[in-house]
C-alpha atoms as a PDB file:
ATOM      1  CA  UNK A   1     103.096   2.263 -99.495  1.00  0.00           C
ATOM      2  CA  UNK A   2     100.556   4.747-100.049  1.00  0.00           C
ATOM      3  CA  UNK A   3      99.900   7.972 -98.620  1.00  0.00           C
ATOM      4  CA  UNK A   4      97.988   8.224 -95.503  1.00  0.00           C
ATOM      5  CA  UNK A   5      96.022  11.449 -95.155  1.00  0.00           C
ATOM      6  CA  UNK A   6      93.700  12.867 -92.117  1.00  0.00           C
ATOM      7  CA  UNK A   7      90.438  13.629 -92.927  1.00  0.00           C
ATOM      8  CA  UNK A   8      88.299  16.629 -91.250  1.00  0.00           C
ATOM      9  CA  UNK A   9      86.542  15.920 -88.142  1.00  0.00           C
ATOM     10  CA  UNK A  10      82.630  14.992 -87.640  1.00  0.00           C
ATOM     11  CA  UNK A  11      80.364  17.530 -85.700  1.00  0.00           C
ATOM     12  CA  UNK A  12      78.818  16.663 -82.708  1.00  0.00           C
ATOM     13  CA  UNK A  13      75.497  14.203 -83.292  1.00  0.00           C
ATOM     14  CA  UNK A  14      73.491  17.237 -82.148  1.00  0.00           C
ATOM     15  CA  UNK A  15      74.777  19.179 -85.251  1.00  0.00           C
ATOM     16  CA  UNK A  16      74.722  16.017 -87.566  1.00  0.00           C
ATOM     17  CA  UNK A  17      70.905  15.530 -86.352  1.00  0.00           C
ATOM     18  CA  UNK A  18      70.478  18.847 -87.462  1.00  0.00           C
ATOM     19  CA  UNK A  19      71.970  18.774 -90.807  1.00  0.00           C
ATOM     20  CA  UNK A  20      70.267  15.689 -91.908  1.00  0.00           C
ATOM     21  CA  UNK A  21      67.106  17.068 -90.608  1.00  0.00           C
ATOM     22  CA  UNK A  22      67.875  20.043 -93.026  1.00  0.00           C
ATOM     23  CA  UNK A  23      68.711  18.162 -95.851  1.00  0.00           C
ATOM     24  CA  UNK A  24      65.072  16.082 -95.288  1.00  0.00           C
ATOM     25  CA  UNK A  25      67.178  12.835 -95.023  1.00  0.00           C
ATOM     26  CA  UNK A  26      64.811  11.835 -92.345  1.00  0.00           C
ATOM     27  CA  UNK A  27      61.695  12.146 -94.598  1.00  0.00           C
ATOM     28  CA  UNK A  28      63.370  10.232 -96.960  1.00  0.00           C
ATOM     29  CA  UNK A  29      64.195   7.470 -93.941  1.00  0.00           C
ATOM     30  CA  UNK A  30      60.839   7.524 -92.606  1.00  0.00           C
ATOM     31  CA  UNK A  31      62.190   8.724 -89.401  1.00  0.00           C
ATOM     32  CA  UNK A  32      60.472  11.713 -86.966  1.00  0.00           C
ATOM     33  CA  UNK A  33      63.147  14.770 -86.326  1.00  0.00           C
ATOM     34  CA  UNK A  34      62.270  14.283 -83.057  1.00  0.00           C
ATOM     35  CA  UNK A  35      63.254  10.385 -83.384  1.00  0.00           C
ATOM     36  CA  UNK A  36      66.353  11.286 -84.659  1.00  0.00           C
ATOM     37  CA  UNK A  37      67.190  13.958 -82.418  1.00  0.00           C
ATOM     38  CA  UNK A  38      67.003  11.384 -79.615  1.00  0.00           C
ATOM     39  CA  UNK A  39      69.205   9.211 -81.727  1.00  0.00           C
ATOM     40  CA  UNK A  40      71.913  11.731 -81.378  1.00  0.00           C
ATOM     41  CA  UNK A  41      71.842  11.909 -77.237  1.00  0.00           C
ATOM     42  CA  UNK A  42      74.199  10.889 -75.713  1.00  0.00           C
ATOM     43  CA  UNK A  43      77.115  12.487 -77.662  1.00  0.00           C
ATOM     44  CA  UNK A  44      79.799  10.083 -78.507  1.00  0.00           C
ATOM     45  CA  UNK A  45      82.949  11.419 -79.943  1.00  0.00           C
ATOM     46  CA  UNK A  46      83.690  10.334 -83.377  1.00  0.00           C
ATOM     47  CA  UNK A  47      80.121   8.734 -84.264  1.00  0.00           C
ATOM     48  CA  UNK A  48      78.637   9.064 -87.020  1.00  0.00           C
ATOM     49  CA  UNK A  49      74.221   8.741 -87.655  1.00  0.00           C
ATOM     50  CA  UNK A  50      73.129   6.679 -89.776  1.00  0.00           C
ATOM     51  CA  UNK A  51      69.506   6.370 -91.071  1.00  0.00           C
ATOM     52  CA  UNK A  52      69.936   2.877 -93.156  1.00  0.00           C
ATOM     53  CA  UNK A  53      66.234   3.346 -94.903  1.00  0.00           C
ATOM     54  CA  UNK A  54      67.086   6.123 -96.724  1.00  0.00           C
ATOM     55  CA  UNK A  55      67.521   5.188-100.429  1.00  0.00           C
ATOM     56  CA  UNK A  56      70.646   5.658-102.251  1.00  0.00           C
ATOM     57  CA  UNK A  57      69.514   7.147-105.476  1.00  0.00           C
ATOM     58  CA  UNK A  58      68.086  10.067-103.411  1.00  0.00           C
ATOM     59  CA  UNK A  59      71.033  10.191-101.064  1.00  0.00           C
ATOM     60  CA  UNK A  60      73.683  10.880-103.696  1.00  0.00           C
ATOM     61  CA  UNK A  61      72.291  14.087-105.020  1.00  0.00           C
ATOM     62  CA  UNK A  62      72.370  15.538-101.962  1.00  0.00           C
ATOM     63  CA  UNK A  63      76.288  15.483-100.868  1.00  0.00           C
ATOM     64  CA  UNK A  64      78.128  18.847-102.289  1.00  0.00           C
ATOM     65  CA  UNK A  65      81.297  19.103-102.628  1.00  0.00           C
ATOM     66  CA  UNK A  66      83.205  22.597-104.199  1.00  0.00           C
ATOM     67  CA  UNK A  67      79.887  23.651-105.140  1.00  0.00           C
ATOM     68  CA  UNK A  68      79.261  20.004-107.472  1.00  0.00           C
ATOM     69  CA  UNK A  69      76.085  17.786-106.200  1.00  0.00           C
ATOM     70  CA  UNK A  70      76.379  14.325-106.207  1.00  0.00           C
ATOM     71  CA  UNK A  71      75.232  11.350-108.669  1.00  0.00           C
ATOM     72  CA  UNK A  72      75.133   8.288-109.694  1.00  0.00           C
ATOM     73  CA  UNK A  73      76.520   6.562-112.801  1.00  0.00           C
ATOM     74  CA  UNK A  74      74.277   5.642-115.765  1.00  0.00           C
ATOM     75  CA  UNK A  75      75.087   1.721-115.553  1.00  0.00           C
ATOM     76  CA  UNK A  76      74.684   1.539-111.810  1.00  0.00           C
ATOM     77  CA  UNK A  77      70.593   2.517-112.037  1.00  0.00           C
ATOM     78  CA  UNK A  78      70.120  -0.435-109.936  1.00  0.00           C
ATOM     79  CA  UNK A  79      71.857   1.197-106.973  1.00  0.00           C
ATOM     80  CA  UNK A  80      69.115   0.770-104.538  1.00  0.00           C
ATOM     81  CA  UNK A  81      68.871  -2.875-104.857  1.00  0.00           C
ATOM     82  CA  UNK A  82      72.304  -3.372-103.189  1.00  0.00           C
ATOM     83  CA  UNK A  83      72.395  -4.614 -99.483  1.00  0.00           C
ATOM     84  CA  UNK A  84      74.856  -5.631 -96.791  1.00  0.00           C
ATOM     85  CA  UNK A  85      77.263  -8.320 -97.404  1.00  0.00           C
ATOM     86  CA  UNK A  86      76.320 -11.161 -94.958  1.00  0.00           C
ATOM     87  CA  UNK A  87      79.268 -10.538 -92.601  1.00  0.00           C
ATOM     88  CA  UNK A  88      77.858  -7.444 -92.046  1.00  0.00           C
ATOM     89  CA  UNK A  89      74.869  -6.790 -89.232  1.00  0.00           C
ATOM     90  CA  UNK A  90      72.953  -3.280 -89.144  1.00  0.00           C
ATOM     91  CA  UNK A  91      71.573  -2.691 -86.009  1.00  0.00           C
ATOM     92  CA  UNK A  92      67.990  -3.050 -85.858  1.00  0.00           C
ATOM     93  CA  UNK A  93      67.044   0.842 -85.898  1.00  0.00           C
ATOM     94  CA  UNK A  94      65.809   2.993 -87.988  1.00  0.00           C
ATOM     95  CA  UNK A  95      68.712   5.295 -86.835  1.00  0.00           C
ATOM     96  CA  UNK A  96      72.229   4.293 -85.589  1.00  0.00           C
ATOM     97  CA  UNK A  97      76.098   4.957 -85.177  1.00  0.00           C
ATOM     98  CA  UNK A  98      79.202   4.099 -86.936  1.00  0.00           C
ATOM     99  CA  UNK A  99      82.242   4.430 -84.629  1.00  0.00           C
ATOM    100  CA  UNK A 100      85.326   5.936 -85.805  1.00  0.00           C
ATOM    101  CA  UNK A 101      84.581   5.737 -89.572  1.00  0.00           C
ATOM    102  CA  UNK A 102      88.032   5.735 -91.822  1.00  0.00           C
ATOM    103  CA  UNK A 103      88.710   6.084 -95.551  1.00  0.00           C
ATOM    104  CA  UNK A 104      90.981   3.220 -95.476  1.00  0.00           C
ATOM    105  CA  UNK A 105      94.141   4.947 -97.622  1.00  0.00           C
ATOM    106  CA  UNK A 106      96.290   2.477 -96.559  1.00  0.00           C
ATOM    107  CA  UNK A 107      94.766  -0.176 -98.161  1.00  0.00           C
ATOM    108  CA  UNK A 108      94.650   1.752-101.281  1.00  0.00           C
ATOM    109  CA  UNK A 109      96.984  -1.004-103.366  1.00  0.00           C
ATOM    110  CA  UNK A 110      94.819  -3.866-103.128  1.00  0.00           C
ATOM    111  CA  UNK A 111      91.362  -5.263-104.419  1.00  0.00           C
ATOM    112  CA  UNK A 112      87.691  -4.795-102.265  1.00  0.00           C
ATOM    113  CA  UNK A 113      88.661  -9.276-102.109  1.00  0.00           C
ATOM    114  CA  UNK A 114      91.814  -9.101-100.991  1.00  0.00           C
ATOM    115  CA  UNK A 115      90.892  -5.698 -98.781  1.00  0.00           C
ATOM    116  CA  UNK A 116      87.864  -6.972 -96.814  1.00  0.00           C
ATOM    117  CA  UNK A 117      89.796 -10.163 -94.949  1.00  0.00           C
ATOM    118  CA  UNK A 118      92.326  -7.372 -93.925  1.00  0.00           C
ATOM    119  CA  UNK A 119      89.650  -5.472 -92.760  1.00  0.00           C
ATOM    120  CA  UNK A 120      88.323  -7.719 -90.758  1.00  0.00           C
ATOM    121  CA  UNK A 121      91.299  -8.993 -89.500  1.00  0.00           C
ATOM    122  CA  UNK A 122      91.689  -5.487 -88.190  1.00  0.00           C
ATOM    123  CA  UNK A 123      88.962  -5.810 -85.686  1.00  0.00           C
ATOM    124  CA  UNK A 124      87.228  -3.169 -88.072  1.00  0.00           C
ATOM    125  CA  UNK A 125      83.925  -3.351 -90.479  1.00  0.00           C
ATOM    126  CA  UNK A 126      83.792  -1.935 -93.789  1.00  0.00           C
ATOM    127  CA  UNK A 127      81.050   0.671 -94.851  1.00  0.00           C
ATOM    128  CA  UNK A 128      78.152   0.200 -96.461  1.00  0.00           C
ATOM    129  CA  UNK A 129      77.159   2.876 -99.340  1.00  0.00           C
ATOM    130  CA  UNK A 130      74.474   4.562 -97.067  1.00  0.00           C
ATOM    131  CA  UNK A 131      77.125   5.034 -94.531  1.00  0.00           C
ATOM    132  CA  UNK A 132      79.732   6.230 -97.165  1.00  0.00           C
ATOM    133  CA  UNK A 133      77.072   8.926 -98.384  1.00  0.00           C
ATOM    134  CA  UNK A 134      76.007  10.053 -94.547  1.00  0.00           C
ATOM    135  CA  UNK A 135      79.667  10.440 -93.946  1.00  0.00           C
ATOM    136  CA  UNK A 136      80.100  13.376 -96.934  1.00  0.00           C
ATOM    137  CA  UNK A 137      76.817  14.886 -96.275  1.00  0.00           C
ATOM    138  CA  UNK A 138      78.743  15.598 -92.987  1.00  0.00           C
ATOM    139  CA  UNK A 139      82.105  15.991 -93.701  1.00  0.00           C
ATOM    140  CA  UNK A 140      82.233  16.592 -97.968  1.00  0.00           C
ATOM    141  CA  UNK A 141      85.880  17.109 -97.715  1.00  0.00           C
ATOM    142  CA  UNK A 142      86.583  13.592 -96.843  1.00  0.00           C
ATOM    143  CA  UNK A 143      86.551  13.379-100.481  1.00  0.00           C
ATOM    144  CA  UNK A 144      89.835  14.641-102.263  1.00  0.00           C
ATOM    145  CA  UNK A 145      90.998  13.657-105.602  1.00  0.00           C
ATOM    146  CA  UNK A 146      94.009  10.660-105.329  1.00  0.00           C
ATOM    147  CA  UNK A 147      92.185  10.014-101.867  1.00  0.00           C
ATOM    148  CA  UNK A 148      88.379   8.410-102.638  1.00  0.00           C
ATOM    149  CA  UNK A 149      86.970   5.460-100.916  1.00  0.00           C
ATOM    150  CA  UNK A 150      84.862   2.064-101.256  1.00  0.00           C
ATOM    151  CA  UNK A 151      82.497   1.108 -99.786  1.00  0.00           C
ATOM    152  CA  UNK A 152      82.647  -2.884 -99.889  1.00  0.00           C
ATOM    153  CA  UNK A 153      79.754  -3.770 -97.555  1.00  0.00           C
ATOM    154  CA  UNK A 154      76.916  -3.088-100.053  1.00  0.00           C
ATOM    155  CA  UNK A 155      76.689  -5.539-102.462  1.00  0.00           C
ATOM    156  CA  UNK A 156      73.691  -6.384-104.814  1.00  0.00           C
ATOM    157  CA  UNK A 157      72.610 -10.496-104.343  1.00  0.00           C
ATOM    158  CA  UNK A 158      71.985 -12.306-107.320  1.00  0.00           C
ATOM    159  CA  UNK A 159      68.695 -14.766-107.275  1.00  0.00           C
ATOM    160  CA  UNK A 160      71.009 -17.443-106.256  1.00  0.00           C
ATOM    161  CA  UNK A 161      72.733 -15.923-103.544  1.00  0.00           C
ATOM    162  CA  UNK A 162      75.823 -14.912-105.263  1.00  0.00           C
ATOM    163  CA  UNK A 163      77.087 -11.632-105.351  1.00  0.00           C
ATOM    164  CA  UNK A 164      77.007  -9.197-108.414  1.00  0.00           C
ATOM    165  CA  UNK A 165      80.654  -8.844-109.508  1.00  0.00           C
ATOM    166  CA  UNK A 166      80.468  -4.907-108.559  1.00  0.00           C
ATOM    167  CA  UNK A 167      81.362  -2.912-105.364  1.00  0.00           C
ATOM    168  CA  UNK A 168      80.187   0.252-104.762  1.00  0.00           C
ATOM    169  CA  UNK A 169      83.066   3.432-104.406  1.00  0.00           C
ATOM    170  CA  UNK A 170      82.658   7.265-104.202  1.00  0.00           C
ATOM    171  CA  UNK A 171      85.076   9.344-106.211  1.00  0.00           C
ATOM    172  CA  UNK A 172      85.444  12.828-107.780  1.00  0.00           C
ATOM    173  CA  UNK A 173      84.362  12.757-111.749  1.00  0.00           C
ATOM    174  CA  UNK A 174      86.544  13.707-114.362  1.00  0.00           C
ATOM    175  CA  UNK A 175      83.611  14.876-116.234  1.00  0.00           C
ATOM    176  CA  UNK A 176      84.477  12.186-119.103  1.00  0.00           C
ATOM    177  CA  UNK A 177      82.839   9.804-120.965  1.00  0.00           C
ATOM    178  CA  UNK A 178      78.949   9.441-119.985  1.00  0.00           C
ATOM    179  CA  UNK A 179      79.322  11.326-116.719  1.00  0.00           C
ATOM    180  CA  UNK A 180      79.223  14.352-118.605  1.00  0.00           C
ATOM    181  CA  UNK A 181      81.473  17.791-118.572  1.00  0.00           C
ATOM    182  CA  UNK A 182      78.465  19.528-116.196  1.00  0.00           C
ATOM    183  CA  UNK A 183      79.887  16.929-113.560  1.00  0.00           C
ATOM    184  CA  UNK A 184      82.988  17.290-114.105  1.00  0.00           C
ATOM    185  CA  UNK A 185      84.437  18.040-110.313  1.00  0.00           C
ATOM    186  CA  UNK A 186      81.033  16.368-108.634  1.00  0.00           C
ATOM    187  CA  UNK A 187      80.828  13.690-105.947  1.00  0.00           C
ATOM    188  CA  UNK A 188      80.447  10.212-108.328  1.00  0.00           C
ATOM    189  CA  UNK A 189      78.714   7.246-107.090  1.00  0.00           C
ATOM    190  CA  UNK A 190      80.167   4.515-108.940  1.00  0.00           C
ATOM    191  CA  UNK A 191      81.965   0.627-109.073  1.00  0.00           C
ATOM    192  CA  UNK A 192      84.575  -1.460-109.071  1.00  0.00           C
ATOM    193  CA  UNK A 193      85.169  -4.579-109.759  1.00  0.00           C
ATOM    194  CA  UNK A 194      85.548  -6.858-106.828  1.00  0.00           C
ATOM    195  CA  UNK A 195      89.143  -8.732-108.404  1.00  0.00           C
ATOM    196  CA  UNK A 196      90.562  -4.981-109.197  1.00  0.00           C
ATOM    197  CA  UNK A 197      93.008  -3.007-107.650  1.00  0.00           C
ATOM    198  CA  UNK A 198      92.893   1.225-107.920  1.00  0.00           C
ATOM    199  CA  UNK A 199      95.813   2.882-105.804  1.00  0.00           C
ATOM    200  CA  UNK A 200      93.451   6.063-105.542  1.00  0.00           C
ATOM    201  CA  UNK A 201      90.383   4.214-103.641  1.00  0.00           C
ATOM    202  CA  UNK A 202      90.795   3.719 -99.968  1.00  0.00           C
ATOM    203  CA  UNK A 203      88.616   1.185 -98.326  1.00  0.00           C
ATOM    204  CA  UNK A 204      86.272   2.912 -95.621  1.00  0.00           C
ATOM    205  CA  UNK A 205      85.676   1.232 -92.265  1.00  0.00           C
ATOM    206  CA  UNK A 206      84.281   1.701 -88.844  1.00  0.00           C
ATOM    207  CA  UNK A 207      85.305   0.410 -85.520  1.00  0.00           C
ATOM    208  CA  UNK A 208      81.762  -0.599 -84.952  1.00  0.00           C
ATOM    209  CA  UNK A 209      77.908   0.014 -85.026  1.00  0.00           C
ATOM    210  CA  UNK A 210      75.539   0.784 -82.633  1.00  0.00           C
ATOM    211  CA  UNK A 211      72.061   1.298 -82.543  1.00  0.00           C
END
């Protein structure tokens, strides 16, 4: 069975309004400070804010962890281009608010398909990669080595509908191969694929979204 860790905390929306205000995450969103601001009143315990329109490939750079900014892996350069699964609904807003959000380490033995019926089953939705990312640019230490997450909700369509084969995860870099030794400790977007199992990614979820 594996190991079940807590994870720090969110601030208060106020605070998390603020941060991604200082970070420019709402320029990048399209969305007014003072639009998000609102977004963050009333508080709600445990939320996190989202701001969906933000793209990916600028998101990643910006989470820090130890000191290490994020990126993205050469062979995923197409990272913007994936979307929610269909069994997932955003709520129509530019901003919104994950409840609860968890890392998922107890589903750490099993494949994003055999993980995302379990999920489900749950009562719980799994994260999309956007939500993954504005969950570190909070809370950074979410991420600890042996104790990483997916993010199984984004998913890039193929022309015919089908899914690509890949599902999105955030881990700590080893520094090897084409990541590079300068990253070698630094937030890693990355994937998976969906048939494979990795007993050091958790699968995040929420208990719900709100907009």
């Amino acid at each position: 069975m594996p190991e079940v860790c807590s994870v720090p905390e969110l601030p208060d929306l106020a605070r998390q309004a603020d941060r991604l205000i200082d970070f420019g995450v709402h320029e990048l969103a399209g969305v007014s400070a003072a639009r998000l601001r609102a977004a963050a009143a009333p508080e709600v315990p445990g939320s996190l804010l989202v701001l969906p329109a933000a793209p990916i490939s600028k998101l990643a750079p910006l989470v820090e962890l130890g000191g290490k900014h994020g990126f993205v892996v050469t062979d995923m350069s197409d990272v913007d281009e994936f979307a929610p699964i269909p069994s997932v609904r955003l709520p129509d807003s530019p901003a919104y608010r994950i409840e609860t959000p968890d890392r998922g380490d107890d589903l750490a033995e099993y494949s994003p398909n055999e993980a995302l019926p379990m999920i489900e089953a749950a009562g719980r939705t799994p994260l999309t990669l956007a939500e993954g990312l504005h969950w570190l640019l909070q809370c950074p230490d979410v991420l600890e080595r042996n104790h990483c997450f997916m993010t199984i909700a984004s998913r890039k369509h193929r022309l015919r509908g089908s899914p690509d084969a890949r599902t999105p995860a955030i881990w700590i870099s080893n520094g090897t191969g084409r990541d590079g030794a300068a990253n070698r400790d630094a937030p890693k977007v990355g994937w998976c694929w969906a048939g494979n199992r990795h007993t050091w990614l958790g699968f995040a979820s929420a208990a719900g979204r709100s907009g």
